[in-house]
N, C-alpha and C. Protein backbone atom coordinates (compact mmCIF):
# COMPACT_ATOMS: atom_id res chain seq x y z
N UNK A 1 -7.72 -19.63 14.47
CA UNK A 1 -8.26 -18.30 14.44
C UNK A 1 -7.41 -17.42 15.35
N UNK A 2 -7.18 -15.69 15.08
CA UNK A 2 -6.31 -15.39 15.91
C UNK A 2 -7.07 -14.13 15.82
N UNK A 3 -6.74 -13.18 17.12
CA UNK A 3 -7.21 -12.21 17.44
C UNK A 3 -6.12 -11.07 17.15
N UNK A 4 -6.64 -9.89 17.01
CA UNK A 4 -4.97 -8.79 16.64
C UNK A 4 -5.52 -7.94 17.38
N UNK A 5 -4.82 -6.55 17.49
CA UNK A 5 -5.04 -5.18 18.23
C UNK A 5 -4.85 -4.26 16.66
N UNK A 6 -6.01 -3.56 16.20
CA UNK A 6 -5.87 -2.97 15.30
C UNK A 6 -5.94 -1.41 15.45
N UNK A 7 -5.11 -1.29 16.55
CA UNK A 7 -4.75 0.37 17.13
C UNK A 7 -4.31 1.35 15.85
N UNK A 8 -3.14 0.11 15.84
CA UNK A 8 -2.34 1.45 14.62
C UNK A 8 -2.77 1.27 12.88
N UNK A 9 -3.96 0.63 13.12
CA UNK A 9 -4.44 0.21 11.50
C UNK A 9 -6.04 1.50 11.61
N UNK A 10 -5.90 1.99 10.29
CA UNK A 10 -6.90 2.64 10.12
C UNK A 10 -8.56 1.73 10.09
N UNK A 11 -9.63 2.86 10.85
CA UNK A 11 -10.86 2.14 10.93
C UNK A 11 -11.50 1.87 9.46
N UNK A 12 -11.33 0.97 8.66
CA UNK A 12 -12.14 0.78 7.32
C UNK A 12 -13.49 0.02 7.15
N UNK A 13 -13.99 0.29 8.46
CA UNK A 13 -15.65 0.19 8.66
C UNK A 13 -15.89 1.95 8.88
N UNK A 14 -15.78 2.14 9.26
CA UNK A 14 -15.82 3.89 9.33
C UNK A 14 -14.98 4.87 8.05
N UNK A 15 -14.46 4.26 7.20
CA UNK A 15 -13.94 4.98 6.01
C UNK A 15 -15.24 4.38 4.97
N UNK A 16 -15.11 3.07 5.37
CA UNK A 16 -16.60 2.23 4.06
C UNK A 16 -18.11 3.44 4.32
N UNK A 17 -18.21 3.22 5.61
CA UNK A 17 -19.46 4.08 5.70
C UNK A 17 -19.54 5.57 5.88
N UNK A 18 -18.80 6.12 6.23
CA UNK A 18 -17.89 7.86 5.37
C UNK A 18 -18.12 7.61 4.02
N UNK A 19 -17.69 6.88 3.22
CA UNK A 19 -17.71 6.82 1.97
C UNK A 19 -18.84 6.80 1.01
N UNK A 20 -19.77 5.70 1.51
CA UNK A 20 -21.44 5.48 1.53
C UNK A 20 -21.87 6.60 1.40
N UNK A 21 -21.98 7.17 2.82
CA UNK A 21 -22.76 8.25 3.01
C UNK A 21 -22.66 9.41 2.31
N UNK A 22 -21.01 10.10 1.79
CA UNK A 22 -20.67 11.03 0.87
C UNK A 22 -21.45 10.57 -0.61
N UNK A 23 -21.19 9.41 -0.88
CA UNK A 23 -21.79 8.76 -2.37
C UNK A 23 -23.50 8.68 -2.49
N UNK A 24 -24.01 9.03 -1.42
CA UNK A 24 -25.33 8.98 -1.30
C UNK A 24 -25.80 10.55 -1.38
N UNK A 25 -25.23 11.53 -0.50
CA UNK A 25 -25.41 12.67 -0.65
C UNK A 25 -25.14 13.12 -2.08
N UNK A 26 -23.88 12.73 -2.25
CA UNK A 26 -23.41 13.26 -3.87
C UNK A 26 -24.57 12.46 -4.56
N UNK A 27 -24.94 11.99 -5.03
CA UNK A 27 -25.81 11.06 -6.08
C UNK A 27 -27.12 12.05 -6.08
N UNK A 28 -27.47 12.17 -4.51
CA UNK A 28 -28.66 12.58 -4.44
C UNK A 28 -28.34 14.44 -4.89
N UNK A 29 -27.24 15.14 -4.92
CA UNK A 29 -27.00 16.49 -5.19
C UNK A 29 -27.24 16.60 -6.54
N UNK A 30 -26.31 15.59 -7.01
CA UNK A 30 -26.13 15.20 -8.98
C UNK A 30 -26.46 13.98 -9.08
N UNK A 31 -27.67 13.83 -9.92
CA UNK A 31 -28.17 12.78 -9.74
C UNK A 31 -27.58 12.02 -11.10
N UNK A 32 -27.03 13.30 -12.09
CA UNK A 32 -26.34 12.99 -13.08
C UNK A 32 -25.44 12.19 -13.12
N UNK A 33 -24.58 11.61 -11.68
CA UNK A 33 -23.41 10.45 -11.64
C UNK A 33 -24.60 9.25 -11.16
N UNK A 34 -25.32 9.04 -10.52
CA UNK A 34 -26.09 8.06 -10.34
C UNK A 34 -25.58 6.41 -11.56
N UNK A 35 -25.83 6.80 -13.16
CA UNK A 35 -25.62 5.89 -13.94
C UNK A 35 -24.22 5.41 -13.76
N UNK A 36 -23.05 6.36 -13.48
CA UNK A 36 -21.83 5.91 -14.23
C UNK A 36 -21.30 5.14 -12.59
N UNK A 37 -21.99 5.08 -11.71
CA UNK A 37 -21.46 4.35 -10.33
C UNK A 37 -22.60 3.09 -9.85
N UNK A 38 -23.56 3.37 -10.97
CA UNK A 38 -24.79 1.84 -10.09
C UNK A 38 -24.40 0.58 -11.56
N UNK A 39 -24.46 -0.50 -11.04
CA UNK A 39 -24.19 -1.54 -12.02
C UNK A 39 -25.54 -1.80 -13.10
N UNK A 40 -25.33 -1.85 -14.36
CA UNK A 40 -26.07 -2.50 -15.00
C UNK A 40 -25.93 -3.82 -15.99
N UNK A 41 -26.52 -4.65 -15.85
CA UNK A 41 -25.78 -6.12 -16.69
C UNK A 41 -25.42 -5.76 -18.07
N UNK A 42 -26.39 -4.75 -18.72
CA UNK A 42 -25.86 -4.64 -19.89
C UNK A 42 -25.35 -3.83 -20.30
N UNK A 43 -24.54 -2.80 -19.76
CA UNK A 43 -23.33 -2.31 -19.71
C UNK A 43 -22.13 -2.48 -19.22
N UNK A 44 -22.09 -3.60 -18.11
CA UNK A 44 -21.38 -3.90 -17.57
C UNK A 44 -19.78 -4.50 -18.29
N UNK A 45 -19.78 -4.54 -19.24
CA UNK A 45 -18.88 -4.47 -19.83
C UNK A 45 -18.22 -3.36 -20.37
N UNK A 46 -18.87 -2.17 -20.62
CA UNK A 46 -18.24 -1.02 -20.90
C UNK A 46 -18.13 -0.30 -19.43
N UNK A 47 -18.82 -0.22 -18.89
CA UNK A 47 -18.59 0.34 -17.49
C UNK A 47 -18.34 -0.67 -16.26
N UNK A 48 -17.06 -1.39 -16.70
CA UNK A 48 -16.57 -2.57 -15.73
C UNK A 48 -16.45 -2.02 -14.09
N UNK A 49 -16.23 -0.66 -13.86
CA UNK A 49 -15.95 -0.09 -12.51
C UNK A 49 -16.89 -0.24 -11.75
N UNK A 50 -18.27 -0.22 -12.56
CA UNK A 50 -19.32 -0.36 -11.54
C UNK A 50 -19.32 -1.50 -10.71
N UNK A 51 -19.12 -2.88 -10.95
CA UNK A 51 -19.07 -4.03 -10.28
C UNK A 51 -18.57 -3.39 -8.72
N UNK A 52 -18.01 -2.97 -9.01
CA UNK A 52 -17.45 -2.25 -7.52
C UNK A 52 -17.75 -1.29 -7.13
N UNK A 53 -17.96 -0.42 -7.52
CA UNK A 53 -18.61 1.32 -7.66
C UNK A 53 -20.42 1.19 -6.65
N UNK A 54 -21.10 0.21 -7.87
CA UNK A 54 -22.29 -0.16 -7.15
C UNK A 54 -22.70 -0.28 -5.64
N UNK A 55 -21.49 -0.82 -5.31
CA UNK A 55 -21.58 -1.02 -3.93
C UNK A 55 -21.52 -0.07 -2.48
N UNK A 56 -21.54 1.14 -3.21
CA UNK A 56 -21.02 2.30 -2.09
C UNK A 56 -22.75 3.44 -2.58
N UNK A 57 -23.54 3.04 -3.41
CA UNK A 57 -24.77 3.36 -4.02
C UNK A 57 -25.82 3.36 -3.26
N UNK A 58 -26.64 3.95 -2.85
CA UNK A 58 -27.82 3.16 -1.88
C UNK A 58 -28.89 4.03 -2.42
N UNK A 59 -29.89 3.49 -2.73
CA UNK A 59 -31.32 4.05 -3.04
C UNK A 59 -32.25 5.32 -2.38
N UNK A 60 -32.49 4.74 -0.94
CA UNK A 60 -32.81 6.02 -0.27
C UNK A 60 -32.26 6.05 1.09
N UNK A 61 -32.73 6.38 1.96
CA UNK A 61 -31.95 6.86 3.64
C UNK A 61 -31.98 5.49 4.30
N UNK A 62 -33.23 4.43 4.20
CA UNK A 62 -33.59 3.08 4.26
C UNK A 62 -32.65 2.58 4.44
N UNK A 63 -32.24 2.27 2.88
CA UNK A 63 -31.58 1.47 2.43
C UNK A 63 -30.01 1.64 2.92
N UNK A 64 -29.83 3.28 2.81
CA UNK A 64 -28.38 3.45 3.66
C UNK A 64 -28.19 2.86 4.66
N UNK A 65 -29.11 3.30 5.41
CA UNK A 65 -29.42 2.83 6.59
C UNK A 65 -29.11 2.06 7.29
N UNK A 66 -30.57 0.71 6.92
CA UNK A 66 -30.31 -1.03 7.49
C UNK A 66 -28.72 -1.26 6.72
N UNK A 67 -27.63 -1.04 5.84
CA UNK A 67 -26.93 -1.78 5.16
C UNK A 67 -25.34 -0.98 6.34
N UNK A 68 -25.47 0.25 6.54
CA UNK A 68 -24.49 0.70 7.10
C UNK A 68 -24.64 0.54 8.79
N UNK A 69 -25.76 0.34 9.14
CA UNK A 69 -26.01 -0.20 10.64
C UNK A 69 -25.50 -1.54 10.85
N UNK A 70 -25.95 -2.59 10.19
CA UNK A 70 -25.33 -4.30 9.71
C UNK A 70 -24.00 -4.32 9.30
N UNK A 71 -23.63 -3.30 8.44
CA UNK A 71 -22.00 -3.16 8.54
C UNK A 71 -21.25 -2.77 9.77
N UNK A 72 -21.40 -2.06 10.31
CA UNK A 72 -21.22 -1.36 12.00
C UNK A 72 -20.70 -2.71 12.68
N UNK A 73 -22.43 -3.71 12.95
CA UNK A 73 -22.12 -4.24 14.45
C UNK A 73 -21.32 -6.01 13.54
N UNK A 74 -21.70 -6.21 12.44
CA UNK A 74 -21.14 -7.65 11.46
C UNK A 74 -19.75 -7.22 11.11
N UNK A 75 -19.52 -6.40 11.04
CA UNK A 75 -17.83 -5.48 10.51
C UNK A 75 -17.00 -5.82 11.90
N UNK A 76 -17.56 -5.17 12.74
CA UNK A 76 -16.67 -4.83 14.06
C UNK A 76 -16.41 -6.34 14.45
N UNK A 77 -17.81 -7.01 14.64
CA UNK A 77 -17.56 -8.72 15.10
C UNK A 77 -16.26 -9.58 14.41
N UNK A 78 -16.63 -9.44 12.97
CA UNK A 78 -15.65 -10.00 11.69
C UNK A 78 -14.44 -9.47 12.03
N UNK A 79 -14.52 -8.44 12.27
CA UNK A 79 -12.65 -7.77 12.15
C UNK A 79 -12.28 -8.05 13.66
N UNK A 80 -12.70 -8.71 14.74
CA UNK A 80 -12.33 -9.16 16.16
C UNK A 80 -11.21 -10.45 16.10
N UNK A 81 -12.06 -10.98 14.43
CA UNK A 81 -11.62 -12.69 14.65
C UNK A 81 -10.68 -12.61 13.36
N UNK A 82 -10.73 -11.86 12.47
CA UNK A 82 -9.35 -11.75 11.34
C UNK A 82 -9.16 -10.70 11.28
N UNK A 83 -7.46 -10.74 10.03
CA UNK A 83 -7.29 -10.10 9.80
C UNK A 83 -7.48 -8.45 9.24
N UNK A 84 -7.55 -7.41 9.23
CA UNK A 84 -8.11 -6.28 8.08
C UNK A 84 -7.97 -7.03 6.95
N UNK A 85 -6.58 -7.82 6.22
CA UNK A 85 -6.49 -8.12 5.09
C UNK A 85 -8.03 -9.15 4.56
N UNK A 86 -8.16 -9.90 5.57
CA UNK A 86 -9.12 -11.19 5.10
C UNK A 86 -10.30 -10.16 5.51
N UNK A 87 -10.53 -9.23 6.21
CA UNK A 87 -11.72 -8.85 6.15
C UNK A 87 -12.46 -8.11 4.85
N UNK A 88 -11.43 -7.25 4.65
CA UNK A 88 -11.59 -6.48 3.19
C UNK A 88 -11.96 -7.83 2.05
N UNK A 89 -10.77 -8.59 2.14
CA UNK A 89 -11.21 -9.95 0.88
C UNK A 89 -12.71 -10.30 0.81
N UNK A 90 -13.41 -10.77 2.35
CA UNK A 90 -14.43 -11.20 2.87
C UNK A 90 -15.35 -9.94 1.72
N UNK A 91 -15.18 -8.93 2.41
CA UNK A 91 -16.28 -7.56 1.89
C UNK A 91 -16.62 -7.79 1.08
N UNK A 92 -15.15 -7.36 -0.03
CA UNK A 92 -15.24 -7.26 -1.27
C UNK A 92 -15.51 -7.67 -2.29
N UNK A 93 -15.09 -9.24 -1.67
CA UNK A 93 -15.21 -10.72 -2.33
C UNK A 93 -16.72 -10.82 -2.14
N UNK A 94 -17.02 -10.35 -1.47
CA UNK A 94 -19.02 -11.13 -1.73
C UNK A 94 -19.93 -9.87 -2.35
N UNK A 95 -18.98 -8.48 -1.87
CA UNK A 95 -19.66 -7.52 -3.13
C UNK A 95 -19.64 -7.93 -4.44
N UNK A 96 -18.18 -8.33 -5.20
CA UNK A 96 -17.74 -8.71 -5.97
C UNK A 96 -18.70 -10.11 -6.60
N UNK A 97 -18.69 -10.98 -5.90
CA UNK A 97 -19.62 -12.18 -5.97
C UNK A 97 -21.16 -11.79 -6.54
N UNK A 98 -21.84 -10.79 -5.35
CA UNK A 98 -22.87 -10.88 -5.73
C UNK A 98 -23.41 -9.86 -6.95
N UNK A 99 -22.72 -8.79 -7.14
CA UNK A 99 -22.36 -8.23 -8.60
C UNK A 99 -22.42 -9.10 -9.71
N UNK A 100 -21.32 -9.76 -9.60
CA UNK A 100 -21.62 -10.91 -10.62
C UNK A 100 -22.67 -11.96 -10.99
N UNK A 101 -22.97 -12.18 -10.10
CA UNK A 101 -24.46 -13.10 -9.45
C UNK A 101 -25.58 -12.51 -10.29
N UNK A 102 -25.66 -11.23 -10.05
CA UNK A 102 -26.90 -10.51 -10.81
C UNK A 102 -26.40 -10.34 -12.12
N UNK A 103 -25.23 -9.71 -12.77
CA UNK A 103 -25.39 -9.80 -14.45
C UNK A 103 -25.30 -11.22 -14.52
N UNK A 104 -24.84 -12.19 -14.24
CA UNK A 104 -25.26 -13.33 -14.84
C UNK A 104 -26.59 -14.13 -14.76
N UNK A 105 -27.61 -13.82 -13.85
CA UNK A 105 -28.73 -14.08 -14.23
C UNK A 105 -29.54 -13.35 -14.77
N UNK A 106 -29.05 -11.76 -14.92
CA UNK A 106 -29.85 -10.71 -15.51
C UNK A 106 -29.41 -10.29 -16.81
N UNK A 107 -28.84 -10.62 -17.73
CA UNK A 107 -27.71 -10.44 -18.43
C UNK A 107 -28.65 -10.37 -19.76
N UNK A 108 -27.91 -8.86 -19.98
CA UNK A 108 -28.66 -7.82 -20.89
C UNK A 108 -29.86 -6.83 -20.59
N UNK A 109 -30.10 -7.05 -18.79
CA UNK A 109 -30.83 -6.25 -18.41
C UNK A 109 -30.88 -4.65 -18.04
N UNK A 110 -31.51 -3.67 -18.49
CA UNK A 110 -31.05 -2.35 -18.08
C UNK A 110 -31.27 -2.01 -16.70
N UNK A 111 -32.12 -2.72 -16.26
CA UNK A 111 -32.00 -2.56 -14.51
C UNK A 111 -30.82 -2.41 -13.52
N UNK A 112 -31.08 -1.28 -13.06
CA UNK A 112 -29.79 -0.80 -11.98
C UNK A 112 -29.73 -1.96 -10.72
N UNK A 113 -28.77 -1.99 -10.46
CA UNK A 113 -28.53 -2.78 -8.97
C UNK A 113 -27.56 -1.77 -8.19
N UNK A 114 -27.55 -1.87 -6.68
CA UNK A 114 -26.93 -1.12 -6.00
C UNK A 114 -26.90 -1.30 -4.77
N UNK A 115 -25.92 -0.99 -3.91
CA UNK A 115 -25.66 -1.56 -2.28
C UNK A 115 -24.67 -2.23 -2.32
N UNK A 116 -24.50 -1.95 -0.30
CA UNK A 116 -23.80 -2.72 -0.32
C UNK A 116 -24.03 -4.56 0.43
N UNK A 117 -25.22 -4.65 0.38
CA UNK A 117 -26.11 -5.98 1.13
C UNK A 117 -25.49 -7.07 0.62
N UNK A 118 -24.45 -7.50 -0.80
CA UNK A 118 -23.94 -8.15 -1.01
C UNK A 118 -22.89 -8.75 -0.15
N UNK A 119 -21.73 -7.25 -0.05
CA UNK A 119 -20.68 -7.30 0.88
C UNK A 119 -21.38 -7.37 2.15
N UNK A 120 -22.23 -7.13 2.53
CA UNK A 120 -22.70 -6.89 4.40
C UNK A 120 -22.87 -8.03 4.33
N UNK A 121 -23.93 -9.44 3.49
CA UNK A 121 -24.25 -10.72 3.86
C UNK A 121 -22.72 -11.27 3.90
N UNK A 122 -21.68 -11.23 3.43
CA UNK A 122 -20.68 -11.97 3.05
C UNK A 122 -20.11 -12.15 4.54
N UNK A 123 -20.03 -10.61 5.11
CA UNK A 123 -19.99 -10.80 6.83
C UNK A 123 -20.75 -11.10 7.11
N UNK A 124 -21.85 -11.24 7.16
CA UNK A 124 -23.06 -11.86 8.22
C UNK A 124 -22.53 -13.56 7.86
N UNK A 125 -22.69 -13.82 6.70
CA UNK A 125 -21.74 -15.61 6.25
C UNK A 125 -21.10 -16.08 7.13
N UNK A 126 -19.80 -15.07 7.07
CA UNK A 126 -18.48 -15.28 7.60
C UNK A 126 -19.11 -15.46 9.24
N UNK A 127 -19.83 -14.48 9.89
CA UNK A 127 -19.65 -14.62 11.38
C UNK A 127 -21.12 -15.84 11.41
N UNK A 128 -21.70 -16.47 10.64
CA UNK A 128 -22.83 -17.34 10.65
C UNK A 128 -22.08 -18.69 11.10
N UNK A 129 -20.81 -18.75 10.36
CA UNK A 129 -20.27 -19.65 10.10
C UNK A 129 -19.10 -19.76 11.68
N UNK A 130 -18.43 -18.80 11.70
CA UNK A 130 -17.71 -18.80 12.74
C UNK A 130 -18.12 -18.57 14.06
N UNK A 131 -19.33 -18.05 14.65
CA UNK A 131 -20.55 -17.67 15.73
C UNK A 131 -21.57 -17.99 15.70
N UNK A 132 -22.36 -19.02 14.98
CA UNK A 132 -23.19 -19.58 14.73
C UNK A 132 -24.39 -19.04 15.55
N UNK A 133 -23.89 -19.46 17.01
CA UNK A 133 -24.90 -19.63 18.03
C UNK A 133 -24.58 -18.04 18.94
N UNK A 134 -24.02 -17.04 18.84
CA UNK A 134 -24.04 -16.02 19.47
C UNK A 134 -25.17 -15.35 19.18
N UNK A 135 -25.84 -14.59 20.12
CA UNK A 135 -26.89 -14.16 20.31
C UNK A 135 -27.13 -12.90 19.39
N UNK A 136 -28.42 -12.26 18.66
CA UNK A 136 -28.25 -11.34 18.38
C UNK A 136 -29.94 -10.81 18.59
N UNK A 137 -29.80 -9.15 18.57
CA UNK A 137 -31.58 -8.72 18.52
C UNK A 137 -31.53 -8.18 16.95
N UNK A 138 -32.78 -8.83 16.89
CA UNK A 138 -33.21 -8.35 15.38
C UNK A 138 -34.68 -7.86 15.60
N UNK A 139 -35.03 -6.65 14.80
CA UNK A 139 -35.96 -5.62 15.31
C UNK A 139 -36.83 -6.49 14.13
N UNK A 140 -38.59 -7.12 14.54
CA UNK A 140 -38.79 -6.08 15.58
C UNK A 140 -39.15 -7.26 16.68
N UNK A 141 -37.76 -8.84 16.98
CA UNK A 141 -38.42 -9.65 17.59
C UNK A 141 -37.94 -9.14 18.92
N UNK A 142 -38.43 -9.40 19.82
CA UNK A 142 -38.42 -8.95 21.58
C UNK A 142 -37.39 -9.95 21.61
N UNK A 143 -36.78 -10.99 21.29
CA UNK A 143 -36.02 -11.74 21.90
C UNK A 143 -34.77 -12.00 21.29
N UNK A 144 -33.32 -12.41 22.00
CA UNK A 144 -31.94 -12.23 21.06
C UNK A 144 -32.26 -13.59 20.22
N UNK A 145 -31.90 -13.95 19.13
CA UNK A 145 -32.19 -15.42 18.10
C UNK A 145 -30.49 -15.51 18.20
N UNK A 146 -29.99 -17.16 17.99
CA UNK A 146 -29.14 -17.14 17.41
C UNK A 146 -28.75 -16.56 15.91
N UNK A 147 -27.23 -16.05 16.06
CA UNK A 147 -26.73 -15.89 14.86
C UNK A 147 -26.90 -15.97 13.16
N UNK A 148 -26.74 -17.49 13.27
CA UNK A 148 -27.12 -18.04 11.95
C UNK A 148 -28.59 -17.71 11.62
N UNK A 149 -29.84 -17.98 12.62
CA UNK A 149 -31.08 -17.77 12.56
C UNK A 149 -31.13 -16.68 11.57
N UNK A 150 -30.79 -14.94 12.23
CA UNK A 150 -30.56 -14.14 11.76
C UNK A 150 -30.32 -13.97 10.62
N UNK A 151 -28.93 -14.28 10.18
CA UNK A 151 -28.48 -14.40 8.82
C UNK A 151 -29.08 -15.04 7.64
N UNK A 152 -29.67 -16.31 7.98
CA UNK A 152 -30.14 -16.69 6.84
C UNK A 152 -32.26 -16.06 6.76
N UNK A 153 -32.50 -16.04 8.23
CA UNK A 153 -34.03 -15.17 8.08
C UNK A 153 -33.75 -14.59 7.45
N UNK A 154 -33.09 -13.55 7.38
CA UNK A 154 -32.98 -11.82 6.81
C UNK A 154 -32.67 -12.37 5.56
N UNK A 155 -32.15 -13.33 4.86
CA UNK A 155 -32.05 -13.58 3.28
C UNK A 155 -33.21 -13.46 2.90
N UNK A 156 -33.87 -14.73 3.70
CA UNK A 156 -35.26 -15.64 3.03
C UNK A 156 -36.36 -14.63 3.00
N UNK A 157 -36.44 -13.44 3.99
CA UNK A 157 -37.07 -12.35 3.77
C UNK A 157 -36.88 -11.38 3.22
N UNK A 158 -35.72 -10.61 2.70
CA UNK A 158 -35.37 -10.09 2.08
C UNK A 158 -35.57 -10.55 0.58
N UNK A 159 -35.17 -11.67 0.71
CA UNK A 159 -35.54 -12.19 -1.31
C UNK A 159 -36.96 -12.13 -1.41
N UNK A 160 -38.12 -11.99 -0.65
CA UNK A 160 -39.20 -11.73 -1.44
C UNK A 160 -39.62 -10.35 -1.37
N UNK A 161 -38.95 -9.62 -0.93
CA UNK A 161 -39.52 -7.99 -1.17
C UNK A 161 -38.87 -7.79 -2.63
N UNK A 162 -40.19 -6.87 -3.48
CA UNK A 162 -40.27 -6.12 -4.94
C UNK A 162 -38.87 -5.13 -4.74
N UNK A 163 -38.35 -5.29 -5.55
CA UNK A 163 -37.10 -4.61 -6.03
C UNK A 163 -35.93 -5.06 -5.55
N UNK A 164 -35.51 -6.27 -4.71
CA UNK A 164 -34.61 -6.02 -3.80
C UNK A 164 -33.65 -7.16 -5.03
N UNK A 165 -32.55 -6.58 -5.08
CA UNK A 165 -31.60 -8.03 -5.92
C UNK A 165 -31.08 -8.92 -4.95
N UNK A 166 -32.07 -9.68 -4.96
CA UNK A 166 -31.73 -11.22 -4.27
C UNK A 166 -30.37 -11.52 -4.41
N UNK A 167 -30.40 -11.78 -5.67
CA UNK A 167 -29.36 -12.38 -6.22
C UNK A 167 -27.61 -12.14 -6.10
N UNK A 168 -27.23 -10.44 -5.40
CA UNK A 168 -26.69 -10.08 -5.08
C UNK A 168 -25.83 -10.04 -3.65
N UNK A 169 -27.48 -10.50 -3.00
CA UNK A 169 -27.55 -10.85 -1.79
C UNK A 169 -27.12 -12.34 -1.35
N UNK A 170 -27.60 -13.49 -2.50
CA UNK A 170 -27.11 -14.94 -2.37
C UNK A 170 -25.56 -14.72 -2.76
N UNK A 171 -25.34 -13.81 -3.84
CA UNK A 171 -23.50 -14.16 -3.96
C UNK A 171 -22.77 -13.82 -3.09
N UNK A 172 -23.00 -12.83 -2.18
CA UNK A 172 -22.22 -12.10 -1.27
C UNK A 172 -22.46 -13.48 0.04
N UNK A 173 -23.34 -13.71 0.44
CA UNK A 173 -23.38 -14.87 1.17
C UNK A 173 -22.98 -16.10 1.51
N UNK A 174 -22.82 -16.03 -0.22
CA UNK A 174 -22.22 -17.41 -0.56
C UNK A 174 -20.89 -17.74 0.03
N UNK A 175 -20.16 -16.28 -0.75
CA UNK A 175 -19.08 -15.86 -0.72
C UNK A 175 -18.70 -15.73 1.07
N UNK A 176 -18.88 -15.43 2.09
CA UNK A 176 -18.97 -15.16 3.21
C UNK A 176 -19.09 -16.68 4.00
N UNK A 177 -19.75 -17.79 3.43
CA UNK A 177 -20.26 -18.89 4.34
C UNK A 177 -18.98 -19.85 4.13
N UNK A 178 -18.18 -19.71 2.71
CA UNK A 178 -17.50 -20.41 2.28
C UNK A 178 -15.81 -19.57 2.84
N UNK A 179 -15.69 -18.20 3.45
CA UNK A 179 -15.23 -17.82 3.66
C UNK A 179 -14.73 -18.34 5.02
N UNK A 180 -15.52 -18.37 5.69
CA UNK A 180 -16.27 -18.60 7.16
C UNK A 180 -15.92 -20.31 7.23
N UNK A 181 -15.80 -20.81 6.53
CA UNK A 181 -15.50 -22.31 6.56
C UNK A 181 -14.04 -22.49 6.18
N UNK A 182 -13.60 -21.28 5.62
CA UNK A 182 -11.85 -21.86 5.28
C UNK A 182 -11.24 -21.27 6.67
N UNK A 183 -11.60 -19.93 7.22
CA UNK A 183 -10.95 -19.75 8.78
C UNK A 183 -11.24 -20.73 9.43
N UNK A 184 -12.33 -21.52 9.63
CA UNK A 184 -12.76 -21.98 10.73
C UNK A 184 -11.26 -23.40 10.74
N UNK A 185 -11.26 -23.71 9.60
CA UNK A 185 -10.42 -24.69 9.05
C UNK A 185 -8.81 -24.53 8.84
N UNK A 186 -8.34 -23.18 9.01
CA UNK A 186 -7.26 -22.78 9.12
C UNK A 186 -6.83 -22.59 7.67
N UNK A 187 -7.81 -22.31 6.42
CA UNK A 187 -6.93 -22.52 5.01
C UNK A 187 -7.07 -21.40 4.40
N UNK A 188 -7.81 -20.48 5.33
CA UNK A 188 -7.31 -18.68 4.77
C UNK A 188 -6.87 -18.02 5.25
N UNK A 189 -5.92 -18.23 4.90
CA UNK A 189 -5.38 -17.06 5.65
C UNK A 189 -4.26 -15.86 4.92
N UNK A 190 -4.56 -14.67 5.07
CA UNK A 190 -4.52 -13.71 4.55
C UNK A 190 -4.15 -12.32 5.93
């Protein structure tokens, strides 16, 4: 594992969530782009951009919210211990993952999916896997839990709240734990 100084590299946790936040305002101005940027399984073949598009989407201020706060302090941790290159892979790769995750178990469904909780678990994975045991506060327990605790609670609770795509949430994770096991191992490197 190696550490860098990313002085002269642009902040792309602060361009991701700049970006969010513009795509949330815009959506909510014209609500008319809403369809052609949130994923649906059964379009997803004519509107292939969304797989990726989806992910910069967020429902209401909530949802912006918890997903761009978890990107903040899981982003900054992740990008301490790799590269920008492997971090972006990490992101994208479990946005990407869990996108897929949902049209393939939803497949032919008109239901929207959106967020970016796919890519955010993929870092929470990645640092589960590589920080296991570092401390973290999670609202609303009074006390820091280990790491991993965190990461996988917030799944197991998250998958039973009404509306939430689980499933988006397990690929991005997936994607992140298995990520998190090739640094630890020295076989990603990027």
């Amino acid at each position: 594992m190696r550490y860098s100084n990313y002085r002269n590299q642009p902040d792309i946790i602060l361009l991701i969530i700049i970006t969010c936040v513009v795509v949330f305002f815009g959506v909510n101005f014209a609500p008319q782009i809403g369809p052609y940027l949130a994923l649906q399984p059964a379009t997803a073949l004519s509107h292939p951009w969304t797989i990726l598009t989806s992910l910069f989407v967020h429902a209401n201020l909530w949802h912006l919210f918890a997903n761009m706060l978890t990107l903040y302090f899981f982003g900054n941790a992740l990008l301490q211990m790799v590269s920008q290159r492997s971090w972006l892979i990490i992101f994208f790769g479990g946005g990407l993952a869990g996108s897929l995750l949902f049209i393939l178990l939803n497949a032919g469904s008109y239901g929207y999916v959106i967020g970016a909780s796919g890519a955010v678990f993929a870092l929470g994975g990645a640092l589960a896997v590589l920080r296991p045991n570092s401390k973290v506060m999670v609202f609303p327990l009074p006390i820091p839990i280990p790491l991993w605790i965190a990461v996988l609670g917030s799944f197991a609770i998250l998958s039973f709240l009404p509306s939430v795509a689980w499933q988006g949430h397990l690929g991005g994770l997936l994607v992140g734990l298995a990520c998190g096991y090739l640094i630890q191992r020295g076989k990603f490197r990027f």
